[in-house]
C-alpha atoms as a PDB file:
ATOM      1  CA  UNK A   1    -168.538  72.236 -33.953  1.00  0.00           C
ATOM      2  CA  UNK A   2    -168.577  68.382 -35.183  1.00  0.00           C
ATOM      3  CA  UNK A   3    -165.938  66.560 -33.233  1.00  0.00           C
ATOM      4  CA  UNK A   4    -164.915  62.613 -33.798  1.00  0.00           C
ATOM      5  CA  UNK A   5    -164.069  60.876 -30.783  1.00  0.00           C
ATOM      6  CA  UNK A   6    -162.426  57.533 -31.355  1.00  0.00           C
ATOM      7  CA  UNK A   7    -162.056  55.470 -28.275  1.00  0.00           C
ATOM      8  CA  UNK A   8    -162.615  51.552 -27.432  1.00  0.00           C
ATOM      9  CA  UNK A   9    -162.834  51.562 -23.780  1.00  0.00           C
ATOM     10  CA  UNK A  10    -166.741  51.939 -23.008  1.00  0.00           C
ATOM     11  CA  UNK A  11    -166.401  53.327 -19.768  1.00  0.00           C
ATOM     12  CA  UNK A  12    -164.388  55.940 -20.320  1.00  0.00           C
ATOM     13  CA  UNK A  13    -165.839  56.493 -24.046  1.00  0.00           C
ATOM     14  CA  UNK A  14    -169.139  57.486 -22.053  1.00  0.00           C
ATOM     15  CA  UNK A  15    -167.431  60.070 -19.727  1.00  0.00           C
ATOM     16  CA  UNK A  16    -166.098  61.803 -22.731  1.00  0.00           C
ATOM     17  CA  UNK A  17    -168.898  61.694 -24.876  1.00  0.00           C
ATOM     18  CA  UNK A  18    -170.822  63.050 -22.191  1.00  0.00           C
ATOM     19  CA  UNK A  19    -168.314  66.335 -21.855  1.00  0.00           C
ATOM     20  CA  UNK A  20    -168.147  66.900 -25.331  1.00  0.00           C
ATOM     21  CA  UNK A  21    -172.125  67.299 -25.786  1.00  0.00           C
ATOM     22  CA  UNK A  22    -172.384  69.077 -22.133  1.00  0.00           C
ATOM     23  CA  UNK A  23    -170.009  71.880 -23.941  1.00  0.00           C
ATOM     24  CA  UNK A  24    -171.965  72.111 -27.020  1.00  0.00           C
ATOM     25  CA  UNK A  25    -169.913  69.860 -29.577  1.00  0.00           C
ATOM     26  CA  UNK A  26    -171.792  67.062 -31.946  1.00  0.00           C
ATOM     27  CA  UNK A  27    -169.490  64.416 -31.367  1.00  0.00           C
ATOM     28  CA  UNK A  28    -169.452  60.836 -33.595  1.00  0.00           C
ATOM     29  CA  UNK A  29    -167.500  58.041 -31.515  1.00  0.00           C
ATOM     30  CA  UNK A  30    -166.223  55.088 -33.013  1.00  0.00           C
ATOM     31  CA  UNK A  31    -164.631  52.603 -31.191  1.00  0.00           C
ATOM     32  CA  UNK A  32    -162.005  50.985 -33.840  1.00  0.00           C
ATOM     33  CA  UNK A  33    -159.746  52.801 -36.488  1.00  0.00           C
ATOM     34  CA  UNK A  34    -161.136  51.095 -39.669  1.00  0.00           C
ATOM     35  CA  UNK A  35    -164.472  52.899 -38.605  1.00  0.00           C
ATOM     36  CA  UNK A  36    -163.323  56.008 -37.948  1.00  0.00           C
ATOM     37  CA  UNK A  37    -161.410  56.236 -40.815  1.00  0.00           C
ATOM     38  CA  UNK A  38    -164.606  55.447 -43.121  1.00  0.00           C
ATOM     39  CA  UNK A  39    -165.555  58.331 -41.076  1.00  0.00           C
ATOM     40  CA  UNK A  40    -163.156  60.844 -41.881  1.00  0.00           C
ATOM     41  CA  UNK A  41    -163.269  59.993 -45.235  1.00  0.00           C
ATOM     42  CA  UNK A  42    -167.332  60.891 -45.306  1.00  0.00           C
ATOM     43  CA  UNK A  43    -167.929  63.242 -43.213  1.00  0.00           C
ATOM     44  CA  UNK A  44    -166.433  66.886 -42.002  1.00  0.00           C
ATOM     45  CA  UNK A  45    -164.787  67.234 -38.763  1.00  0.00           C
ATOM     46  CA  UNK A  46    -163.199  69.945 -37.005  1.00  0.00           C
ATOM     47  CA  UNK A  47    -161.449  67.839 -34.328  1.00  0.00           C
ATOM     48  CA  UNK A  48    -160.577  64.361 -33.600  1.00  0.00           C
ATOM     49  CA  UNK A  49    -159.807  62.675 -30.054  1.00  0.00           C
ATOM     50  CA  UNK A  50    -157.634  59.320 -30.554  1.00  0.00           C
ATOM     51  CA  UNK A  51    -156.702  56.817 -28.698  1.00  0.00           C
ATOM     52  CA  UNK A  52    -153.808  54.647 -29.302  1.00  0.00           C
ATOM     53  CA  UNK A  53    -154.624  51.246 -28.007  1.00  0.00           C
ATOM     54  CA  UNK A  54    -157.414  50.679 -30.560  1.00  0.00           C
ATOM     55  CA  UNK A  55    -158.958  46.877 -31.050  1.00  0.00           C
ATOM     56  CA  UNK A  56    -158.235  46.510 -35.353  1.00  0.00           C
ATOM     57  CA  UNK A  57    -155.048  48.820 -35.272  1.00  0.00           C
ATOM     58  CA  UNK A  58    -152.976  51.262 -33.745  1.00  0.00           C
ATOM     59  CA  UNK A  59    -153.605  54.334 -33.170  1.00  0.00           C
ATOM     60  CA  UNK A  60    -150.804  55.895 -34.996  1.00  0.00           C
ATOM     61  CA  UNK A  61    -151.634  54.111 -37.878  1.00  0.00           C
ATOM     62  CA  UNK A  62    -154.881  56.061 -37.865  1.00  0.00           C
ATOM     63  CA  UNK A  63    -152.799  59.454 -37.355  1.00  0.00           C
ATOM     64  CA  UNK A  64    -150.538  57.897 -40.140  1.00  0.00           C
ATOM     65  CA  UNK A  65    -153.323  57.516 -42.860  1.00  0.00           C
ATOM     66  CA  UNK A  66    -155.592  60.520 -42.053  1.00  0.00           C
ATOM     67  CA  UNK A  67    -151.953  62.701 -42.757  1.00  0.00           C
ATOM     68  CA  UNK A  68    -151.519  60.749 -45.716  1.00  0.00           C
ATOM     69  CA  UNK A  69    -154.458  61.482 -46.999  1.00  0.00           C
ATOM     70  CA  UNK A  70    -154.499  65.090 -46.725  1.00  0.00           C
ATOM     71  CA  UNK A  71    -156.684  65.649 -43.559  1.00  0.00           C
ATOM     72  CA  UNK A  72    -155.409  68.613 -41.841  1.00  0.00           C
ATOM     73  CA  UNK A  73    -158.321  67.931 -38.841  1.00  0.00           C
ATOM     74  CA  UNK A  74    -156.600  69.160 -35.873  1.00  0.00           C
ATOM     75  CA  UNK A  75    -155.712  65.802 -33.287  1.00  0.00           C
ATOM     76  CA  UNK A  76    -155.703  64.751 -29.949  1.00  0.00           C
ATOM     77  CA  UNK A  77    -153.935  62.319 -28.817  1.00  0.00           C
ATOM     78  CA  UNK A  78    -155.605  60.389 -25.766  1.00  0.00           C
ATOM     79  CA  UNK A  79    -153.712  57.926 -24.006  1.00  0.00           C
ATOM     80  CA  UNK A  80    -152.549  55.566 -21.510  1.00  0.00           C
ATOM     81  CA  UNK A  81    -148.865  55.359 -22.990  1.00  0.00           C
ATOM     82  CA  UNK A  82    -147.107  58.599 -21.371  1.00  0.00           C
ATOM     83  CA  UNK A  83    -143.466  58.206 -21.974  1.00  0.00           C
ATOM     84  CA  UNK A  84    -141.508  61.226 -23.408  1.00  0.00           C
ATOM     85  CA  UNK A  85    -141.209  58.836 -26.332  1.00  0.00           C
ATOM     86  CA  UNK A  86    -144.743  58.383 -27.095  1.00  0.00           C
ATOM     87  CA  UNK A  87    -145.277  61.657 -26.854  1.00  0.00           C
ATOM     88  CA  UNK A  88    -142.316  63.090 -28.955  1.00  0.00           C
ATOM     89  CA  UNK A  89    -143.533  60.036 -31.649  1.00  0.00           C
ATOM     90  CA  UNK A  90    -147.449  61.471 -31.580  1.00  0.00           C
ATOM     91  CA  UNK A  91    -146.225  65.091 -32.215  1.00  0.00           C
ATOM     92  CA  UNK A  92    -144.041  63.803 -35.242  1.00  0.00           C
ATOM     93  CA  UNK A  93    -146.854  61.608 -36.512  1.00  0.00           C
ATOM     94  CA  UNK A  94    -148.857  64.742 -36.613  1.00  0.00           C
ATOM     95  CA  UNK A  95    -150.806  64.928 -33.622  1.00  0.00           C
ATOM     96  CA  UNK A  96    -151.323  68.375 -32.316  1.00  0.00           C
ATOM     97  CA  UNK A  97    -151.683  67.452 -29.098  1.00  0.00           C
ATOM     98  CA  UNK A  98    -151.132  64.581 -26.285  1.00  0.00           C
ATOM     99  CA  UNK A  99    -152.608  63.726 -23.039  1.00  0.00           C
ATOM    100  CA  UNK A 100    -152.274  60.810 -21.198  1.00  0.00           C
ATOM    101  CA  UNK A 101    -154.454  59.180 -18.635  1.00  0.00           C
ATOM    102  CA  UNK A 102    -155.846  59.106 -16.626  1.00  0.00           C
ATOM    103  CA  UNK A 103    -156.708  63.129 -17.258  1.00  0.00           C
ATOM    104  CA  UNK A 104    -158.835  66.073 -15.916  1.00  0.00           C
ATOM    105  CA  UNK A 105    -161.822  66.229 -17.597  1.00  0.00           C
ATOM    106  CA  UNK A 106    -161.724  69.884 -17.616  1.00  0.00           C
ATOM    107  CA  UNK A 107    -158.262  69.923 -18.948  1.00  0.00           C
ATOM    108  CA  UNK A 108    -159.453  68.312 -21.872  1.00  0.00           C
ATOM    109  CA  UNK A 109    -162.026  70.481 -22.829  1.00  0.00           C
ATOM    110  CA  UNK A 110    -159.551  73.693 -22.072  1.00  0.00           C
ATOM    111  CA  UNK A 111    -157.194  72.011 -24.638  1.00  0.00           C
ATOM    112  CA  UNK A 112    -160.007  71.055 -27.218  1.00  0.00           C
ATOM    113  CA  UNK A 113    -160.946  75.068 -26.739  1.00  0.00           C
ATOM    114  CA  UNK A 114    -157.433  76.103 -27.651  1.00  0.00           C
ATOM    115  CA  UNK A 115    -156.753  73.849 -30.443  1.00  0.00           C
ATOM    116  CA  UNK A 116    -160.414  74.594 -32.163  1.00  0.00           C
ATOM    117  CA  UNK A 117    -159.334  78.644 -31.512  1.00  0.00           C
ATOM    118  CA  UNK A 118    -155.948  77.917 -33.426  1.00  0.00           C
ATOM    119  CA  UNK A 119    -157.410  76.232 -36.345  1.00  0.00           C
ATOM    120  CA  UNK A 120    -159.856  79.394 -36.630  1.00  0.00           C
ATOM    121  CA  UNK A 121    -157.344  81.922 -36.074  1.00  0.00           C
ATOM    122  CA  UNK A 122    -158.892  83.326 -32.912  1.00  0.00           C
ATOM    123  CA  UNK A 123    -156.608  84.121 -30.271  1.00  0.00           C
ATOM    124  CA  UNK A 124    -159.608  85.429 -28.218  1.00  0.00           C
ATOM    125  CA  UNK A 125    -161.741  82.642 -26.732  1.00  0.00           C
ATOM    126  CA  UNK A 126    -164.482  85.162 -26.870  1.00  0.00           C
ATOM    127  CA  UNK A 127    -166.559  85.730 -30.245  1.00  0.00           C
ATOM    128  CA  UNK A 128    -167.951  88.970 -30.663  1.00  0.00           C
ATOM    129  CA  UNK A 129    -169.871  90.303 -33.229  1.00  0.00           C
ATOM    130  CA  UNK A 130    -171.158  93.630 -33.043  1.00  0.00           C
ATOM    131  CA  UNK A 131    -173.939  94.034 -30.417  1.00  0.00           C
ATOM    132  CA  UNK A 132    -173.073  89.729 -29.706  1.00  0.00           C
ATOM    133  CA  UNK A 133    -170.815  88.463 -27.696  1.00  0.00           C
ATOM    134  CA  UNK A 134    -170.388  84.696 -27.135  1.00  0.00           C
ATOM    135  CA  UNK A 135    -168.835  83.134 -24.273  1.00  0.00           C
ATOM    136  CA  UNK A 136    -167.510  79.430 -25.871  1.00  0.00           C
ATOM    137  CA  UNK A 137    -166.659  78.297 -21.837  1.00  0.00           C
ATOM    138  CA  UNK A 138    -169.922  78.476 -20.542  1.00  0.00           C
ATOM    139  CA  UNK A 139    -172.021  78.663 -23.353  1.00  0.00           C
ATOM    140  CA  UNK A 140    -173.610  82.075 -22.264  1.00  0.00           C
ATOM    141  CA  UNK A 141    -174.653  84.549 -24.979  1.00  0.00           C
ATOM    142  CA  UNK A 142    -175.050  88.348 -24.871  1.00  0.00           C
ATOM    143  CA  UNK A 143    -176.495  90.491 -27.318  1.00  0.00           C
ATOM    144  CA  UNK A 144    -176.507  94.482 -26.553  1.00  0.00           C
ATOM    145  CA  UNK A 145    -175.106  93.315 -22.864  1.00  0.00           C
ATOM    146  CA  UNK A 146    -177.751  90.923 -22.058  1.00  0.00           C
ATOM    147  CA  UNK A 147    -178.199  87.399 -21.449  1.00  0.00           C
ATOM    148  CA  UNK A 148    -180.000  85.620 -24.300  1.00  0.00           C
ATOM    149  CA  UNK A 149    -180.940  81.959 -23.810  1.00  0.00           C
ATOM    150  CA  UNK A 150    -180.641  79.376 -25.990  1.00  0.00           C
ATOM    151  CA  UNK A 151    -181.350  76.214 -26.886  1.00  0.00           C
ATOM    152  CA  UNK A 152    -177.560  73.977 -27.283  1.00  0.00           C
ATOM    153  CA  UNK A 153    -178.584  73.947 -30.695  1.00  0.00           C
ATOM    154  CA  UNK A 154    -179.126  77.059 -31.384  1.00  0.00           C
ATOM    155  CA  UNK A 155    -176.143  77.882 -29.531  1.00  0.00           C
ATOM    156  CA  UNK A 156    -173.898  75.695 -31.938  1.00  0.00           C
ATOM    157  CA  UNK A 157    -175.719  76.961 -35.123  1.00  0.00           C
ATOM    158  CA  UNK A 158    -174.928  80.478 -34.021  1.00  0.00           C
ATOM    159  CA  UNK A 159    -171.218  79.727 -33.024  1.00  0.00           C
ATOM    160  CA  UNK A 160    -170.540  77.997 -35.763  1.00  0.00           C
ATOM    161  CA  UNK A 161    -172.368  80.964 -38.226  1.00  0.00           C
ATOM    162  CA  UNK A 162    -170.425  83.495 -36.440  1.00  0.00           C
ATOM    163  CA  UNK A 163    -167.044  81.595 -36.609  1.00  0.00           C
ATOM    164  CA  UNK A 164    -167.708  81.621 -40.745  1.00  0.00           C
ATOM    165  CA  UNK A 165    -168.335  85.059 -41.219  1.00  0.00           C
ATOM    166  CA  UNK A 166    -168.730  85.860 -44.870  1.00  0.00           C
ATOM    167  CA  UNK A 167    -168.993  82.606 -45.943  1.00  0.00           C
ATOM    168  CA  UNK A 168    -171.959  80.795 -47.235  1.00  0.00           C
ATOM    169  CA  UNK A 169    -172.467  77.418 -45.040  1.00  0.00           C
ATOM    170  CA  UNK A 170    -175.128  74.888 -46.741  1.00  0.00           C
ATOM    171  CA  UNK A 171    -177.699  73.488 -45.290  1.00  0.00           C
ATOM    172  CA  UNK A 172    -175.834  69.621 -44.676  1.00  0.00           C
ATOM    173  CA  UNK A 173    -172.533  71.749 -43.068  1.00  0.00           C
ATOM    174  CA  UNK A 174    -174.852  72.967 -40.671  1.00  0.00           C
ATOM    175  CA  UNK A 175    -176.826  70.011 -39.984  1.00  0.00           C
ATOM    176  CA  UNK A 176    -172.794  68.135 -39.213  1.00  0.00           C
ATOM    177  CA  UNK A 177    -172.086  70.758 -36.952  1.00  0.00           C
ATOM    178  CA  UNK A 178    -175.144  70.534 -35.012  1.00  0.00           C
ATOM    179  CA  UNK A 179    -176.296  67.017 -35.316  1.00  0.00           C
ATOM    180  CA  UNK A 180    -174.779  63.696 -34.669  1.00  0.00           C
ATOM    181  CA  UNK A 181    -174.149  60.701 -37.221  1.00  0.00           C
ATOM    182  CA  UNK A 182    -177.110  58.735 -37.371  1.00  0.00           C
ATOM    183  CA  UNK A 183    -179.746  61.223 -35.953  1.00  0.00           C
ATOM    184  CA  UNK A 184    -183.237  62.183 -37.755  1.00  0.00           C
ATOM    185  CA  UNK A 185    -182.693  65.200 -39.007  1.00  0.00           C
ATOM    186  CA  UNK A 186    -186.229  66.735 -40.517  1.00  0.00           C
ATOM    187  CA  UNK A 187    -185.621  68.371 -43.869  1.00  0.00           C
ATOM    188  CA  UNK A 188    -186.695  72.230 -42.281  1.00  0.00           C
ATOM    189  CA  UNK A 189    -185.007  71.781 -38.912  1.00  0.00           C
ATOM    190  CA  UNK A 190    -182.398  74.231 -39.666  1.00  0.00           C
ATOM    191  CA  UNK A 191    -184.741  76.901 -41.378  1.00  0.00           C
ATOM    192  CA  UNK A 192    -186.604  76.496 -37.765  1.00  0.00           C
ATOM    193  CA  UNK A 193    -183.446  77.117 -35.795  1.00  0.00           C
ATOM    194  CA  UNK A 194    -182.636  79.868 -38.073  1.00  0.00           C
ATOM    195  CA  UNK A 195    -185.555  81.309 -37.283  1.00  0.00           C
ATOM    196  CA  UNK A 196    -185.377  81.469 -33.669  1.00  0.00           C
ATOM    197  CA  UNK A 197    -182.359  83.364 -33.552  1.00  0.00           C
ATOM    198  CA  UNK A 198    -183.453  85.576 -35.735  1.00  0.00           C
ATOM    199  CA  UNK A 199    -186.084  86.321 -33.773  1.00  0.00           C
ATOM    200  CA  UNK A 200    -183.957  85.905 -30.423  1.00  0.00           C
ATOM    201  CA  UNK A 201    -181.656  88.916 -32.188  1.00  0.00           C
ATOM    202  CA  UNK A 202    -182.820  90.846 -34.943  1.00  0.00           C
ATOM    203  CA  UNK A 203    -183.781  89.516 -38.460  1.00  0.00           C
ATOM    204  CA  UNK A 204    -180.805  90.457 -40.423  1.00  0.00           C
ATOM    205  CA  UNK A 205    -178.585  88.920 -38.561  1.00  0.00           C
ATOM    206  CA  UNK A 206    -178.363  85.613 -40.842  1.00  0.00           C
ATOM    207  CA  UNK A 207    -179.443  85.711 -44.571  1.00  0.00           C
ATOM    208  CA  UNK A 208    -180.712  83.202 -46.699  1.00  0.00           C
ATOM    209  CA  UNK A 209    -179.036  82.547 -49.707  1.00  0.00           C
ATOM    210  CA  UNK A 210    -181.434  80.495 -51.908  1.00  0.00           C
ATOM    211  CA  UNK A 211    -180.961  77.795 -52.731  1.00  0.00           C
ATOM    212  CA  UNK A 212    -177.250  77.428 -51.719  1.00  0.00           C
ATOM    213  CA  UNK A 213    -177.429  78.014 -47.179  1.00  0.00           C
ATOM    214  CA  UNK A 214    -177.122  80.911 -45.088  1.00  0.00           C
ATOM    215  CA  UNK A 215    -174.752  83.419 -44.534  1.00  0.00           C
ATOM    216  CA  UNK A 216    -173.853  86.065 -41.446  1.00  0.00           C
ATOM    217  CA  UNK A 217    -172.114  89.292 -43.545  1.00  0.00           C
ATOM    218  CA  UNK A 218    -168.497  90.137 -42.019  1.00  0.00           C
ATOM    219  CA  UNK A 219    -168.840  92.815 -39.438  1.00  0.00           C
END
Protein backbone atom coordinates (compact mmCIF):
# COMPACT_ATOMS: atom_id res chain seq x y z
CA UNK A 1 0.00 0.00 0.00
CA UNK A 2 1.48 3.54 -1.30
CA UNK A 3 0.28 6.18 1.08
CA UNK A 4 0.98 10.22 0.64
CA UNK A 5 1.52 11.96 3.72
CA UNK A 6 1.41 15.71 3.40
CA UNK A 7 2.53 17.53 6.45
CA UNK A 8 4.86 20.77 7.09
CA UNK A 9 5.71 20.44 10.63
CA UNK A 10 9.14 18.38 10.66
CA UNK A 11 8.82 17.07 13.93
CA UNK A 12 5.81 15.61 13.83
CA UNK A 13 6.19 14.73 9.91
CA UNK A 14 9.04 12.29 11.26
CA UNK A 15 6.83 10.55 13.92
CA UNK A 16 4.36 9.74 11.26
CA UNK A 17 6.50 8.78 8.62
CA UNK A 18 8.10 6.56 10.92
CA UNK A 19 4.52 4.65 11.80
CA UNK A 20 3.51 4.43 8.43
CA UNK A 21 6.77 2.40 7.23
CA UNK A 22 6.89 0.46 10.81
CA UNK A 23 3.25 -0.94 9.54
CA UNK A 24 4.33 -1.79 6.15
CA UNK A 25 3.03 1.28 3.99
CA UNK A 26 5.47 3.15 1.25
CA UNK A 27 4.68 6.48 2.19
CA UNK A 28 5.79 9.87 -0.06
CA UNK A 29 5.65 13.09 2.29
CA UNK A 30 5.52 16.39 1.00
CA UNK A 31 5.52 19.20 3.04
CA UNK A 32 3.42 21.95 0.90
CA UNK A 33 0.16 21.45 -1.23
CA UNK A 34 1.55 22.59 -4.65
CA UNK A 35 3.92 19.47 -4.20
CA UNK A 36 1.68 17.12 -3.27
CA UNK A 37 -0.63 17.91 -5.72
CA UNK A 38 2.12 17.40 -8.61
CA UNK A 39 2.08 14.27 -6.72
CA UNK A 40 -1.27 13.07 -7.00
CA UNK A 41 -1.40 14.01 -10.33
CA UNK A 42 1.79 11.46 -11.15
CA UNK A 43 1.68 8.96 -9.16
CA UNK A 44 -1.00 6.23 -7.62
CA UNK A 45 -2.02 6.42 -4.12
CA UNK A 46 -4.28 4.54 -2.03
CA UNK A 47 -4.44 7.02 0.88
CA UNK A 48 -3.57 10.48 1.69
CA UNK A 49 -2.89 12.11 5.28
CA UNK A 50 -3.45 16.09 5.13
CA UNK A 51 -2.86 18.63 7.08
CA UNK A 52 -4.59 21.86 6.99
CA UNK A 53 -2.17 24.50 8.03
CA UNK A 54 0.08 23.98 4.99
CA UNK A 55 3.00 26.78 4.13
CA UNK A 56 1.74 27.69 0.04
CA UNK A 57 -2.05 26.97 0.77
CA UNK A 58 -4.67 25.55 2.71
CA UNK A 59 -5.33 22.48 3.22
CA UNK A 60 -8.81 22.38 1.99
CA UNK A 61 -7.83 23.82 -1.03
CA UNK A 62 -5.79 20.67 -1.59
CA UNK A 63 -9.01 18.47 -0.63
CA UNK A 64 -10.83 21.02 -2.97
CA UNK A 65 -8.70 20.34 -6.17
CA UNK A 66 -7.84 16.61 -5.75
CA UNK A 67 -12.13 16.24 -5.70
CA UNK A 68 -12.20 18.38 -8.57
CA UNK A 69 -10.15 16.54 -10.37
CA UNK A 70 -11.62 13.25 -10.03
CA UNK A 71 -9.36 11.61 -7.32
CA UNK A 72 -11.46 9.38 -5.33
CA UNK A 73 -8.05 8.56 -2.95
CA UNK A 74 -9.57 8.00 0.31
CA UNK A 75 -8.44 11.24 2.95
CA UNK A 76 -7.40 11.98 6.20
CA UNK A 77 -7.71 14.86 7.60
CA UNK A 78 -4.85 15.70 10.24
CA UNK A 79 -5.14 18.61 12.27
CA UNK A 80 -4.70 21.08 14.89
CA UNK A 81 -8.14 22.94 14.13
CA UNK A 82 -10.80 20.66 16.12
CA UNK A 83 -13.96 22.61 16.21
CA UNK A 84 -17.25 20.82 15.24
CA UNK A 85 -17.01 23.29 12.37
CA UNK A 86 -13.82 22.23 10.95
CA UNK A 87 -14.72 19.04 11.15
CA UNK A 88 -18.33 19.14 9.68
CA UNK A 89 -16.42 21.55 6.74
CA UNK A 90 -13.57 18.57 6.10
CA UNK A 91 -16.33 15.87 5.78
CA UNK A 92 -18.25 18.16 3.20
CA UNK A 93 -15.04 19.02 1.37
CA UNK A 94 -14.64 15.34 0.96
CA UNK A 95 -12.46 14.15 3.53
CA UNK A 96 -13.26 10.74 4.79
CA UNK A 97 -11.96 11.21 7.86
CA UNK A 98 -10.70 13.86 10.66
CA UNK A 99 -8.45 13.79 13.55
CA UNK A 100 -7.15 16.45 15.36
CA UNK A 101 -4.06 16.83 17.43
CA UNK A 102 -2.44 16.17 19.14
CA UNK A 103 -3.53 12.21 18.44
CA UNK A 104 -2.68 8.57 19.41
CA UNK A 105 -0.41 7.25 17.20
CA UNK A 106 -2.07 4.00 17.28
CA UNK A 107 -5.39 5.53 16.63
CA UNK A 108 -4.17 6.66 13.50
CA UNK A 109 -3.00 3.66 12.12
CA UNK A 110 -6.44 1.78 13.40
CA UNK A 111 -8.26 4.46 11.29
CA UNK A 112 -5.82 4.29 8.20
CA UNK A 113 -6.64 0.24 8.58
CA UNK A 114 -10.35 0.86 8.37
CA UNK A 115 -10.48 3.36 5.71
CA UNK A 116 -7.88 1.23 3.34
CA UNK A 117 -10.46 -2.00 4.27
CA UNK A 118 -13.49 0.23 3.02
CA UNK A 119 -11.99 1.30 -0.16
CA UNK A 120 -11.24 -2.57 -0.83
CA UNK A 121 -14.46 -3.82 0.24
CA UNK A 122 -13.13 -5.94 3.08
CA UNK A 123 -15.01 -5.85 6.12
CA UNK A 124 -12.56 -8.44 7.60
CA UNK A 125 -9.20 -6.93 8.59
CA UNK A 126 -7.89 -10.37 7.99
CA UNK A 127 -6.91 -11.56 4.30
CA UNK A 128 -7.15 -15.05 3.69
CA UNK A 129 -6.49 -16.91 0.84
CA UNK A 130 -6.75 -20.47 0.85
CA UNK A 131 -4.00 -22.19 2.90
CA UNK A 132 -2.78 -17.98 3.68
CA UNK A 133 -3.87 -16.00 6.05
CA UNK A 134 -2.52 -12.46 6.60
CA UNK A 135 -2.70 -10.57 9.68
CA UNK A 136 -2.56 -6.56 8.28
CA UNK A 137 -2.10 -5.43 12.38
CA UNK A 138 0.94 -7.07 13.03
CA UNK A 139 2.21 -7.95 9.88
CA UNK A 140 2.34 -11.78 10.72
CA UNK A 141 1.70 -14.29 7.91
CA UNK A 142 0.44 -17.89 8.02
CA UNK A 143 0.35 -20.28 5.39
CA UNK A 144 -1.23 -23.94 6.22
CA UNK A 145 -1.30 -22.52 10.08
CA UNK A 146 2.22 -21.54 10.32
CA UNK A 147 4.24 -18.59 10.76
CA UNK A 148 6.09 -17.58 7.59
CA UNK A 149 8.59 -14.71 7.81
CA UNK A 150 9.05 -12.12 5.67
CA UNK A 151 10.88 -9.51 4.60
CA UNK A 152 8.42 -5.85 4.88
CA UNK A 153 8.73 -6.04 1.33
CA UNK A 154 7.74 -9.04 0.62
CA UNK A 155 5.08 -8.62 3.02
CA UNK A 156 3.61 -5.54 1.04
CA UNK A 157 4.10 -7.26 -2.41
CA UNK A 158 2.08 -10.16 -1.10
CA UNK A 159 -0.70 -7.96 0.56
CA UNK A 160 -1.04 -5.94 -2.04
CA UNK A 161 -1.15 -9.24 -4.74
CA UNK A 162 -3.64 -10.80 -2.56
CA UNK A 163 -5.84 -7.63 -2.13
CA UNK A 164 -6.00 -7.68 -6.31
CA UNK A 165 -7.02 -11.02 -6.83
CA UNK A 166 -7.67 -11.68 -10.47
CA UNK A 167 -6.23 -8.79 -11.64
CA UNK A 168 -3.06 -8.34 -13.51
CA UNK A 169 -0.76 -5.65 -11.52
CA UNK A 170 2.38 -4.40 -13.75
CA UNK A 171 5.52 -4.33 -12.84
CA UNK A 172 5.65 -0.08 -11.96
CA UNK A 173 2.10 -0.69 -9.72
CA UNK A 174 4.06 -2.93 -7.78
CA UNK A 175 7.20 -1.15 -7.54
CA UNK A 176 4.59 2.21 -6.06
CA UNK A 177 3.24 0.01 -3.65
CA UNK A 178 6.38 -1.22 -2.33
CA UNK A 179 8.87 1.48 -2.92
CA UNK A 180 9.07 5.08 -2.06
CA UNK A 181 9.35 8.21 -4.51
CA UNK A 182 12.79 8.73 -5.26
CA UNK A 183 14.30 5.27 -4.32
CA UNK A 184 16.65 3.02 -6.73
CA UNK A 185 14.64 0.61 -7.79
CA UNK A 186 16.83 -2.19 -9.91
CA UNK A 187 14.99 -3.19 -13.05
CA UNK A 188 14.56 -7.23 -11.61
CA UNK A 189 13.86 -6.32 -8.00
CA UNK A 190 10.36 -7.36 -8.19
CA UNK A 191 10.98 -10.66 -10.26
CA UNK A 192 13.45 -11.32 -7.07
CA UNK A 193 10.74 -10.66 -4.53
CA UNK A 194 8.43 -12.65 -6.55
CA UNK A 195 10.53 -15.25 -6.30
CA UNK A 196 10.95 -15.54 -2.72
CA UNK A 197 7.49 -15.97 -1.99
CA UNK A 198 7.11 -18.29 -4.29
CA UNK A 199 9.46 -20.21 -2.85
CA UNK A 200 8.37 -19.14 0.83
CA UNK A 201 4.71 -20.76 -0.40
CA UNK A 202 4.42 -22.82 -3.29
CA UNK A 203 5.21 -21.81 -6.95
CA UNK A 204 1.82 -21.27 -8.29
CA UNK A 205 0.85 -19.05 -6.08
CA UNK A 206 1.67 -15.83 -8.34
CA UNK A 207 1.92 -16.14 -12.21
CA UNK A 208 3.74 -14.29 -14.59
CA UNK A 209 2.00 -12.79 -17.24
CA UNK A 210 4.61 -11.83 -19.90
CA UNK A 211 5.21 -9.14 -20.67
CA UNK A 212 2.27 -7.28 -18.98
CA UNK A 213 2.99 -8.18 -14.55
CA UNK A 214 1.84 -10.79 -12.37
CA UNK A 215 -1.23 -12.07 -11.33
CA UNK A 216 -2.62 -14.27 -8.07
CA UNK A 217 -5.92 -16.30 -9.74
CA UNK A 218 -9.21 -15.62 -7.54
CA UNK A 219 -9.60 -18.34 -5.01
Amino acid sequence: MRLLLIEDDAMLGRAVLGGLKKEGYSVDWMSAGQSALQCLEEEEYDLVVLDLGLPDMDGTDVLKLMRMAGTTTPVIILTARDSIADRVGGLDLGADDYLAKPFDPDELMARIRALLRRRSGRADKIIHYRDITLFPDSMRVEYQGVDVVLSRREYVLLQELLTNTGRVLTRDQLEEAVYEMGQDVASNTIEVHVHHLRKKFYNDLIRTVRGVGYLVEKA
